[in-house]
C-alpha atoms as a PDB file:
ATOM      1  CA  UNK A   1       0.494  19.916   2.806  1.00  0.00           C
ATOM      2  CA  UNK A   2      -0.704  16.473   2.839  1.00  0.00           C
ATOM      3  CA  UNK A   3      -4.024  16.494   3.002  1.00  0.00           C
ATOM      4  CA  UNK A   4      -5.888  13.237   4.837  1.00  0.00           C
ATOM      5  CA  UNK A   5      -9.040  11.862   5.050  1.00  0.00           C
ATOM      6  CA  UNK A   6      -9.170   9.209   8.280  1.00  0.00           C
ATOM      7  CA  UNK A   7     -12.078   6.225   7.958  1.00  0.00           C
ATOM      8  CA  UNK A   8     -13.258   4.405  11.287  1.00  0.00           C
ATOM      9  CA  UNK A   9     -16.439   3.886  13.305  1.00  0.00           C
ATOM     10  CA  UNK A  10     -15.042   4.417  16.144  1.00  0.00           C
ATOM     11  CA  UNK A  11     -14.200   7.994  17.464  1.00  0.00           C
ATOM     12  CA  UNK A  12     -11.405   7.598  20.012  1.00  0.00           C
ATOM     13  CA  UNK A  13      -9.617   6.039  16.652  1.00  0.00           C
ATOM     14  CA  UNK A  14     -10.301   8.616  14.751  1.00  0.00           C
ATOM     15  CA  UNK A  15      -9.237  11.387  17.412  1.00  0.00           C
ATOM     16  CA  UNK A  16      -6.097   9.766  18.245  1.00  0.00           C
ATOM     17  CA  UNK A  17      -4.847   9.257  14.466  1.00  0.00           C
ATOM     18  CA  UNK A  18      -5.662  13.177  14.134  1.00  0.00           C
ATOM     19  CA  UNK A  19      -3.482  14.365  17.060  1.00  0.00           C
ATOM     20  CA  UNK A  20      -0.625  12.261  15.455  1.00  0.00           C
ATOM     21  CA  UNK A  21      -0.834  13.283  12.572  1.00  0.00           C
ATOM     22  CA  UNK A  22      -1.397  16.870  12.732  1.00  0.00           C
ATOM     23  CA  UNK A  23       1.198  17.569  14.974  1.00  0.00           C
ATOM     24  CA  UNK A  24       3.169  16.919  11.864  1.00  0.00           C
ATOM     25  CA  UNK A  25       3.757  20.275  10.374  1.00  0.00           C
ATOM     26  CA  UNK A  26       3.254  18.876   6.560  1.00  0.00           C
ATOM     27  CA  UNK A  27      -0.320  16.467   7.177  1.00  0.00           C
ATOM     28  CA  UNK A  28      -3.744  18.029   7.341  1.00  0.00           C
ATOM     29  CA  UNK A  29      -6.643  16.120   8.044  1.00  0.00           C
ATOM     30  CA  UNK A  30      -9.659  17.650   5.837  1.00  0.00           C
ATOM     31  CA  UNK A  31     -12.258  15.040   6.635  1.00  0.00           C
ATOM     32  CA  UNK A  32     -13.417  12.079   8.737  1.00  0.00           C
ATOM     33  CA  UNK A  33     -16.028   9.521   8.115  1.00  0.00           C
ATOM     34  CA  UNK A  34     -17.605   6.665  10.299  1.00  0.00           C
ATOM     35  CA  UNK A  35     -18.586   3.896   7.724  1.00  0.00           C
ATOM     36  CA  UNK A  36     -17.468   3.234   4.121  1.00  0.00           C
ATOM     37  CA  UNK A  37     -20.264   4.942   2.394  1.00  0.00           C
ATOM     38  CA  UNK A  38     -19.307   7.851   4.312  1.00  0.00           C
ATOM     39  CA  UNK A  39     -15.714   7.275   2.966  1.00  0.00           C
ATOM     40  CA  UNK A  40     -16.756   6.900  -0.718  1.00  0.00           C
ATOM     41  CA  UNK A  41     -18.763  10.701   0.113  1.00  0.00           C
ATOM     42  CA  UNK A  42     -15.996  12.447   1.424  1.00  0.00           C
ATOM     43  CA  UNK A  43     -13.495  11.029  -0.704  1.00  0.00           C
ATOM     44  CA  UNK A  44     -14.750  12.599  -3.836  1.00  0.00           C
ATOM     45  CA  UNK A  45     -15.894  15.659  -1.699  1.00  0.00           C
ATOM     46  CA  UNK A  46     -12.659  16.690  -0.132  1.00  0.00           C
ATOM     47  CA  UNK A  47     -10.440  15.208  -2.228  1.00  0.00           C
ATOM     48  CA  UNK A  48      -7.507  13.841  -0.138  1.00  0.00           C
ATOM     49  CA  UNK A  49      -4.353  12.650  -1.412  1.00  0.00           C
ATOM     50  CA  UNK A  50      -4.117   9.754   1.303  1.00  0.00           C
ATOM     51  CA  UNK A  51      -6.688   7.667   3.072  1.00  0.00           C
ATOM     52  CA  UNK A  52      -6.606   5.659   6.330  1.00  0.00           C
ATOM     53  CA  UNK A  53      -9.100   3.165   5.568  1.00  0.00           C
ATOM     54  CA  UNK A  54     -10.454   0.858   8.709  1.00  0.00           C
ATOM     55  CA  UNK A  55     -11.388  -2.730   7.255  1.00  0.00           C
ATOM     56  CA  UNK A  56     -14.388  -3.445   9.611  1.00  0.00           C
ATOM     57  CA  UNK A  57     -16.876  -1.080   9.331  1.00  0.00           C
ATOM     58  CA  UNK A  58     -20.624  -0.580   9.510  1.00  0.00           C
ATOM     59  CA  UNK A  59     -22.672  -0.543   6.375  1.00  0.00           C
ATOM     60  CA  UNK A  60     -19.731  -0.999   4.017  1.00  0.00           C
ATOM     61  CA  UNK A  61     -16.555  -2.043   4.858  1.00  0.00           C
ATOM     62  CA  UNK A  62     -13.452  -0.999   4.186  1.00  0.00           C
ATOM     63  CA  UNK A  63     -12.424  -3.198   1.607  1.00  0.00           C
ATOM     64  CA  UNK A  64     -15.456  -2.488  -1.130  1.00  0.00           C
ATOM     65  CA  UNK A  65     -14.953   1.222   0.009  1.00  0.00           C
ATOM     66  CA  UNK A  66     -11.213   1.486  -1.305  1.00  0.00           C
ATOM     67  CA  UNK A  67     -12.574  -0.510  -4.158  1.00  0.00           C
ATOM     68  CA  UNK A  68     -15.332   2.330  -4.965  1.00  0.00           C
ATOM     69  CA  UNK A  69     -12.810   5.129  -4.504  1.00  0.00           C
ATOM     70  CA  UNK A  70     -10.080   3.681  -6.710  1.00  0.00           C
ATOM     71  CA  UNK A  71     -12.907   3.732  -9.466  1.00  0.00           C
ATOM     72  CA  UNK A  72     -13.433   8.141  -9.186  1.00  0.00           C
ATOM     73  CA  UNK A  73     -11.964  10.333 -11.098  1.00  0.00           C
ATOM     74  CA  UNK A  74      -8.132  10.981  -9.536  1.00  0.00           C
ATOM     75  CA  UNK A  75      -8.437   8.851  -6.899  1.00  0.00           C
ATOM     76  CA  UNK A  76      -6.466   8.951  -3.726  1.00  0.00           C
ATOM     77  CA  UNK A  77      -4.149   6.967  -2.403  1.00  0.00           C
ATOM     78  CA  UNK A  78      -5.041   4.651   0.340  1.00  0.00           C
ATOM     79  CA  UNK A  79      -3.778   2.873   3.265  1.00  0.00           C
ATOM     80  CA  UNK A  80      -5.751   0.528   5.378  1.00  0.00           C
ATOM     81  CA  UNK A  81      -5.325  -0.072   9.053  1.00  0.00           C
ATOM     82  CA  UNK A  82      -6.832  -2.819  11.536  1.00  0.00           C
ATOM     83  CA  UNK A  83      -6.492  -4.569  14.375  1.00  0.00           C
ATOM     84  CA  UNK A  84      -6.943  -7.986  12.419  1.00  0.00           C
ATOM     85  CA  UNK A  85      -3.943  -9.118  10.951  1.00  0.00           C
ATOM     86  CA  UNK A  86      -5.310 -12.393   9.706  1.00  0.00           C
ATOM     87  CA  UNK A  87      -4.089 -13.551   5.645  1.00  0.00           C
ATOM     88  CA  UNK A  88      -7.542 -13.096   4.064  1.00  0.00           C
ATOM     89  CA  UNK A  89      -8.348  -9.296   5.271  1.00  0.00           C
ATOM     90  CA  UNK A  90      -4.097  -8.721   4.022  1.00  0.00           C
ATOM     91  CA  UNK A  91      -4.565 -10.423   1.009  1.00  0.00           C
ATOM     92  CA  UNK A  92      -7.965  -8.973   0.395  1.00  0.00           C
ATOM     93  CA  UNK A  93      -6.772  -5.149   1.100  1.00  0.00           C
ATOM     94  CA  UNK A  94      -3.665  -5.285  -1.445  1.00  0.00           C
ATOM     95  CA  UNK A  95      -5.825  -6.823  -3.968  1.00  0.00           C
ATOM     96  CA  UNK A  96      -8.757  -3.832  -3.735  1.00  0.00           C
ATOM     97  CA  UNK A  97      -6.179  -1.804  -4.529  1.00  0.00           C
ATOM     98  CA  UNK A  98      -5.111  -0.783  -1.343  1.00  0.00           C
ATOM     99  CA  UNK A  99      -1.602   1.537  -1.146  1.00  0.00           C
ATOM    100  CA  UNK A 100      -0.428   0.355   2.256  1.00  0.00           C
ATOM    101  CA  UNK A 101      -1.400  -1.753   4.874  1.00  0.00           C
ATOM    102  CA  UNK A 102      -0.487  -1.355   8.827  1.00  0.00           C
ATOM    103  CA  UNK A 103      -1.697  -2.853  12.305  1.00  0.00           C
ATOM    104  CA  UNK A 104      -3.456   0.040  14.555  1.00  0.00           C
ATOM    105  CA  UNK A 105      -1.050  -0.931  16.806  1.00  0.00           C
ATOM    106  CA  UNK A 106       2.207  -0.131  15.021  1.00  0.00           C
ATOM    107  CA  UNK A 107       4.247   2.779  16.114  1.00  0.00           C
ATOM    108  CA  UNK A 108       2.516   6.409  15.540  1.00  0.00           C
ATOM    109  CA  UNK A 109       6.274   7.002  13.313  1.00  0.00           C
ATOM    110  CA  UNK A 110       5.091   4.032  10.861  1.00  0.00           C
ATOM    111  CA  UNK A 111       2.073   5.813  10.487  1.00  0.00           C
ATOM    112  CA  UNK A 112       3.133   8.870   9.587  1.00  0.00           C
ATOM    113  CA  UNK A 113       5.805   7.574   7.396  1.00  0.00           C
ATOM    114  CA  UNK A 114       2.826   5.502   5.658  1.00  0.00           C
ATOM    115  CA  UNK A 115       1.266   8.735   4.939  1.00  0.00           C
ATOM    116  CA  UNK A 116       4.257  10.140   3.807  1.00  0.00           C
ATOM    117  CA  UNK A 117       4.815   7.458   1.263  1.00  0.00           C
ATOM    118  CA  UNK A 118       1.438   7.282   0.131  1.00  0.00           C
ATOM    119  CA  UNK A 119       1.465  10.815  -0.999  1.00  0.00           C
ATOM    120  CA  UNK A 120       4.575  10.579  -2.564  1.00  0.00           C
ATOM    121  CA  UNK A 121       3.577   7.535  -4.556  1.00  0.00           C
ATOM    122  CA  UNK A 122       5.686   5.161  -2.609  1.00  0.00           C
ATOM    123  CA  UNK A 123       4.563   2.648  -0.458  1.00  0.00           C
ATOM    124  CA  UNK A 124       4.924   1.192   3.119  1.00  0.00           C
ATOM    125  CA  UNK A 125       4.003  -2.263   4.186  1.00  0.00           C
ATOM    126  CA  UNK A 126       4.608  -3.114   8.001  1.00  0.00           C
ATOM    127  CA  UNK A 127       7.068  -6.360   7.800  1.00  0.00           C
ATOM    128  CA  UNK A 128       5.048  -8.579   9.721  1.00  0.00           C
ATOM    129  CA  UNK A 129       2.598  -8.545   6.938  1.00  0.00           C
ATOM    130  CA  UNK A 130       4.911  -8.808   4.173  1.00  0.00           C
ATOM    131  CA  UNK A 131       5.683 -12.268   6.383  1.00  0.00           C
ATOM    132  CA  UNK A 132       2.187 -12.987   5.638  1.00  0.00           C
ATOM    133  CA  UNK A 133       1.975 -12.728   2.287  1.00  0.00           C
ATOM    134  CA  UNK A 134       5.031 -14.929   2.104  1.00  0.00           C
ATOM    135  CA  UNK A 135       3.010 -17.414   4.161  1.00  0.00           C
ATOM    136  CA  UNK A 136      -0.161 -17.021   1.651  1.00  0.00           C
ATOM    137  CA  UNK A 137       1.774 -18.010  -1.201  1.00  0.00           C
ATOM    138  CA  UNK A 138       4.504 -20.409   0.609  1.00  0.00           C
ATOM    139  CA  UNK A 139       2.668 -23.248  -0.678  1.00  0.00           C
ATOM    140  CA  UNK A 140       2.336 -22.431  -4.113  1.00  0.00           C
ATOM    141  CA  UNK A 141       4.067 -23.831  -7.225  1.00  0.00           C
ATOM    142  CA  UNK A 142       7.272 -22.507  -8.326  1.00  0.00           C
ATOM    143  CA  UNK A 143       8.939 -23.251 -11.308  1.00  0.00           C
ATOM    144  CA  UNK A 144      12.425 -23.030 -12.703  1.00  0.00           C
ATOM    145  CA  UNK A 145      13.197 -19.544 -14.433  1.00  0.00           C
ATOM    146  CA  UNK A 146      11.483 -16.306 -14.709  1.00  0.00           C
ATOM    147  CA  UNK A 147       7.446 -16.206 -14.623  1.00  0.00           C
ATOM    148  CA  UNK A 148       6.191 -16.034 -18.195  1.00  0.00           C
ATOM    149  CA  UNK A 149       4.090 -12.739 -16.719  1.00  0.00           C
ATOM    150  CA  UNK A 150       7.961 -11.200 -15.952  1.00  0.00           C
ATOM    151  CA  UNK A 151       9.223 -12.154 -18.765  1.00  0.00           C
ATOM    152  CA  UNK A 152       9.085  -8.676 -20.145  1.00  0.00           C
ATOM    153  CA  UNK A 153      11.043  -7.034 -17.288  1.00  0.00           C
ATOM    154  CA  UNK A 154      14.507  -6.203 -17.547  1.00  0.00           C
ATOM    155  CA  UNK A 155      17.270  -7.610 -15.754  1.00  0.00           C
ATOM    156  CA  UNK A 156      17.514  -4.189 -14.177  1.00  0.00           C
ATOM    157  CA  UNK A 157      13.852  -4.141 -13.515  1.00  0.00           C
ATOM    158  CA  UNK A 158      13.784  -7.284 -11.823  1.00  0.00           C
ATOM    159  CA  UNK A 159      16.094  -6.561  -9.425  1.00  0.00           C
ATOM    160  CA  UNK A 160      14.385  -3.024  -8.443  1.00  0.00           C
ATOM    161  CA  UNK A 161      11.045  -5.385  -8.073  1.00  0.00           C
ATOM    162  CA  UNK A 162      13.213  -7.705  -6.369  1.00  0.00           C
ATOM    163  CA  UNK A 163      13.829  -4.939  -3.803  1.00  0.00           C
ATOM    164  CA  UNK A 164      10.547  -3.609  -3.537  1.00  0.00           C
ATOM    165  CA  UNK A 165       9.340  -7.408  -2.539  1.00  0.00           C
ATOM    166  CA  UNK A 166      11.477  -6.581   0.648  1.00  0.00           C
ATOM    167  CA  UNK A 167       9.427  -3.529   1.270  1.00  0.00           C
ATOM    168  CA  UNK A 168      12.350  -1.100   0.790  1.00  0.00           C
ATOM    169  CA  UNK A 169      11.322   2.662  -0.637  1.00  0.00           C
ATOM    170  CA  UNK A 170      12.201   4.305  -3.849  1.00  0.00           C
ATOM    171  CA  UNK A 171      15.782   5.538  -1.279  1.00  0.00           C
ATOM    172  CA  UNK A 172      16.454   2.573   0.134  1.00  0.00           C
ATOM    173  CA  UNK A 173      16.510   0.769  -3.285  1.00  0.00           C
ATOM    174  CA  UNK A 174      18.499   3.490  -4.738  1.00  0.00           C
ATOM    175  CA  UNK A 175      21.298   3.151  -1.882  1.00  0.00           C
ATOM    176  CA  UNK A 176      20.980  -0.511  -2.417  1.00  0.00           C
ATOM    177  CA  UNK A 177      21.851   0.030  -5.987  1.00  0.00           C
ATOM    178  CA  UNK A 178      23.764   2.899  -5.976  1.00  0.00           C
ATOM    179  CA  UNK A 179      22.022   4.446  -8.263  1.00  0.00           C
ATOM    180  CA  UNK A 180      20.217   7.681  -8.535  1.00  0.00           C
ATOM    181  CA  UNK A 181      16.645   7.799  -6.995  1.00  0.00           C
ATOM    182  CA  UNK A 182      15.542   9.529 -10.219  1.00  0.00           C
ATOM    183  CA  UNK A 183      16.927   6.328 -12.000  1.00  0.00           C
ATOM    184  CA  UNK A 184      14.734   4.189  -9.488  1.00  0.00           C
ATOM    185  CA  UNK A 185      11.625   6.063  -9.905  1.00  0.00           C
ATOM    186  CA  UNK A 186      12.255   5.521 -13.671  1.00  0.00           C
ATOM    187  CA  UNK A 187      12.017   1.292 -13.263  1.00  0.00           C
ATOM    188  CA  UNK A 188       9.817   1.401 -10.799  1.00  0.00           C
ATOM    189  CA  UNK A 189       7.359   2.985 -13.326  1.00  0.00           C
ATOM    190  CA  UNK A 190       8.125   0.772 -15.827  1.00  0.00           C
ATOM    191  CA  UNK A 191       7.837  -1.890 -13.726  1.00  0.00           C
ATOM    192  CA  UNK A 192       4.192  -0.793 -13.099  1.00  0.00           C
ATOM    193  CA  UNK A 193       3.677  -0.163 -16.812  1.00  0.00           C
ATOM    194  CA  UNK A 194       4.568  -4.035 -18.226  1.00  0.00           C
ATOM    195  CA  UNK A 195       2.829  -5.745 -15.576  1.00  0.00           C
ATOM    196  CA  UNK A 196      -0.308  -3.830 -15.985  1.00  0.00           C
ATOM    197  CA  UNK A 197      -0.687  -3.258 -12.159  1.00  0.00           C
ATOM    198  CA  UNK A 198      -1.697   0.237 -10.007  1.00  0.00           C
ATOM    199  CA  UNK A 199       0.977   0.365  -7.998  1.00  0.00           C
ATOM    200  CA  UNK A 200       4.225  -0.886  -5.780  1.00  0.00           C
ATOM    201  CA  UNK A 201       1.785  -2.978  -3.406  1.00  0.00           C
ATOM    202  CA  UNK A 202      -0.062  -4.755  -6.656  1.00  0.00           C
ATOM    203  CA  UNK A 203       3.507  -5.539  -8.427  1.00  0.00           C
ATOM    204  CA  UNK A 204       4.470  -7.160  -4.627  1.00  0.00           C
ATOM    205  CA  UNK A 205       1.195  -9.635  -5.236  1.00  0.00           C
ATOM    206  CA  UNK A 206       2.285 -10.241  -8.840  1.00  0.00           C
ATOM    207  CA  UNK A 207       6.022 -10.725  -7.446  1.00  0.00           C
ATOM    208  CA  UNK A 208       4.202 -13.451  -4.756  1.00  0.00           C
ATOM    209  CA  UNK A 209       1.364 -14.694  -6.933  1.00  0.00           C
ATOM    210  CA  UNK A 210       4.287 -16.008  -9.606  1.00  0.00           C
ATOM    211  CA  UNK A 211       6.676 -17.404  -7.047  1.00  0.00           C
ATOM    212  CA  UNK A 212       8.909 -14.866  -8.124  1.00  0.00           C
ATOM    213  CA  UNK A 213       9.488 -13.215  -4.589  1.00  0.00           C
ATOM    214  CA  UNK A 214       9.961 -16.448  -2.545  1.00  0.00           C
ATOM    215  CA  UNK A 215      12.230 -17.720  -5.939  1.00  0.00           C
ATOM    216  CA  UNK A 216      14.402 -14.791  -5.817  1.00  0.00           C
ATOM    217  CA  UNK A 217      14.769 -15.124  -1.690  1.00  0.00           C
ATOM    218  CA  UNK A 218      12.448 -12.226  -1.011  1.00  0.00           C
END
């Protein structure tokens, strides 16, 4: 059971992400909260594996919230959701640490499948706002070659990040490769490992921050 802790001031939000998601035999939503100090509370009370984190709240948002969670002891995963899909609140998000990032508006399926992949380690990022990043970094410089911080990465390992710039999962890369998922979940950790980062979503900055996504056609 995937257990869930759901973060937003406002109630009908709150209501309608539980009904979604616990009609879904495998998610369990242990706790709510209503502002981001609420959220850092619960989250080390409860102990969720995933956390739908709403940027704009009262006291403290949602950003410095996933930033004081990521800091306890076996934190959980966590995925934010708004209704503002402007560059700064994206880019701000994935840097905090932040495991997935989708529009309240998307589909109730992407949001279960976000949860999904959160508590499996994986990670889902709505297209539209891997768009964005592309657009956040569009304009910065790109040399020839491989980025001195990839330099360490395999040819192999390159290509899996190369993927996961594309926002395909652990599966999807594995059928892309035809490889074994095992074998996937193997690079993807070293991946993770040599760049020094938390996660899929922080090697995806990296991957944009370099020029290597928007090099390699990403």
């Amino acid at each position: 059971m995937i257990r869930v802790l759901i973060a937003d001031d406002q109630e009908l939000v709150r209501t309608g992400f539980r009904v979604i998601l616990e009609a879904e035999g495998d998610i369990e939503v242990v706790a709510e909260a209503v502002n981001g100090h609420e959220a850092v509370r619960q989250a080390a009370l409860v102990k969720p594996e995933v956390v739908l984190m709403d940027i704009r709240m009262p006291e403290l948002d949602g950003l410095a919230a996933t930033e004081e969670i990521l800091r306890q002891q076996d934190p959980p995963t966590i995925v934010v959701l708004t209704t503002f899909d402007q560059n700064e609140y994206i880019y701000r998000a994935l840097r905090a640490g932040a495991a997935g990032f989708l529009l309240k508006d998307a589909p109730s399926s992407r949001l279960i499948a976000a949860v999904r992949a959160a508590a499996t380690g994986d990670s889902l990022i709505e297209p539209s706002i891997t768009q964005r990043l592309v657009e956040r970094f569009a304009e910065s410089a790109v040399t020839a070659g491989i980025p001195q911080r990839l330099a360490q990465l395999t040819g192999r390992e390159l290509d899996v990040l190369r993927l996961i710039t594309r926002g395909l999962s652990n599966a999807e890369i594995a059928t892309e490769m035809v490889v074994a998922e095992s074998t996937v979940k193997t690079h993807v950790a070293r991946i993770l490992t040599k760049l020094g980062v938390r996660d899929r979503v922080q090697a995806v900055v990296v991957a944009y921050e370099t020029g290597f996504a928007r090099r390699s056609g990403a």
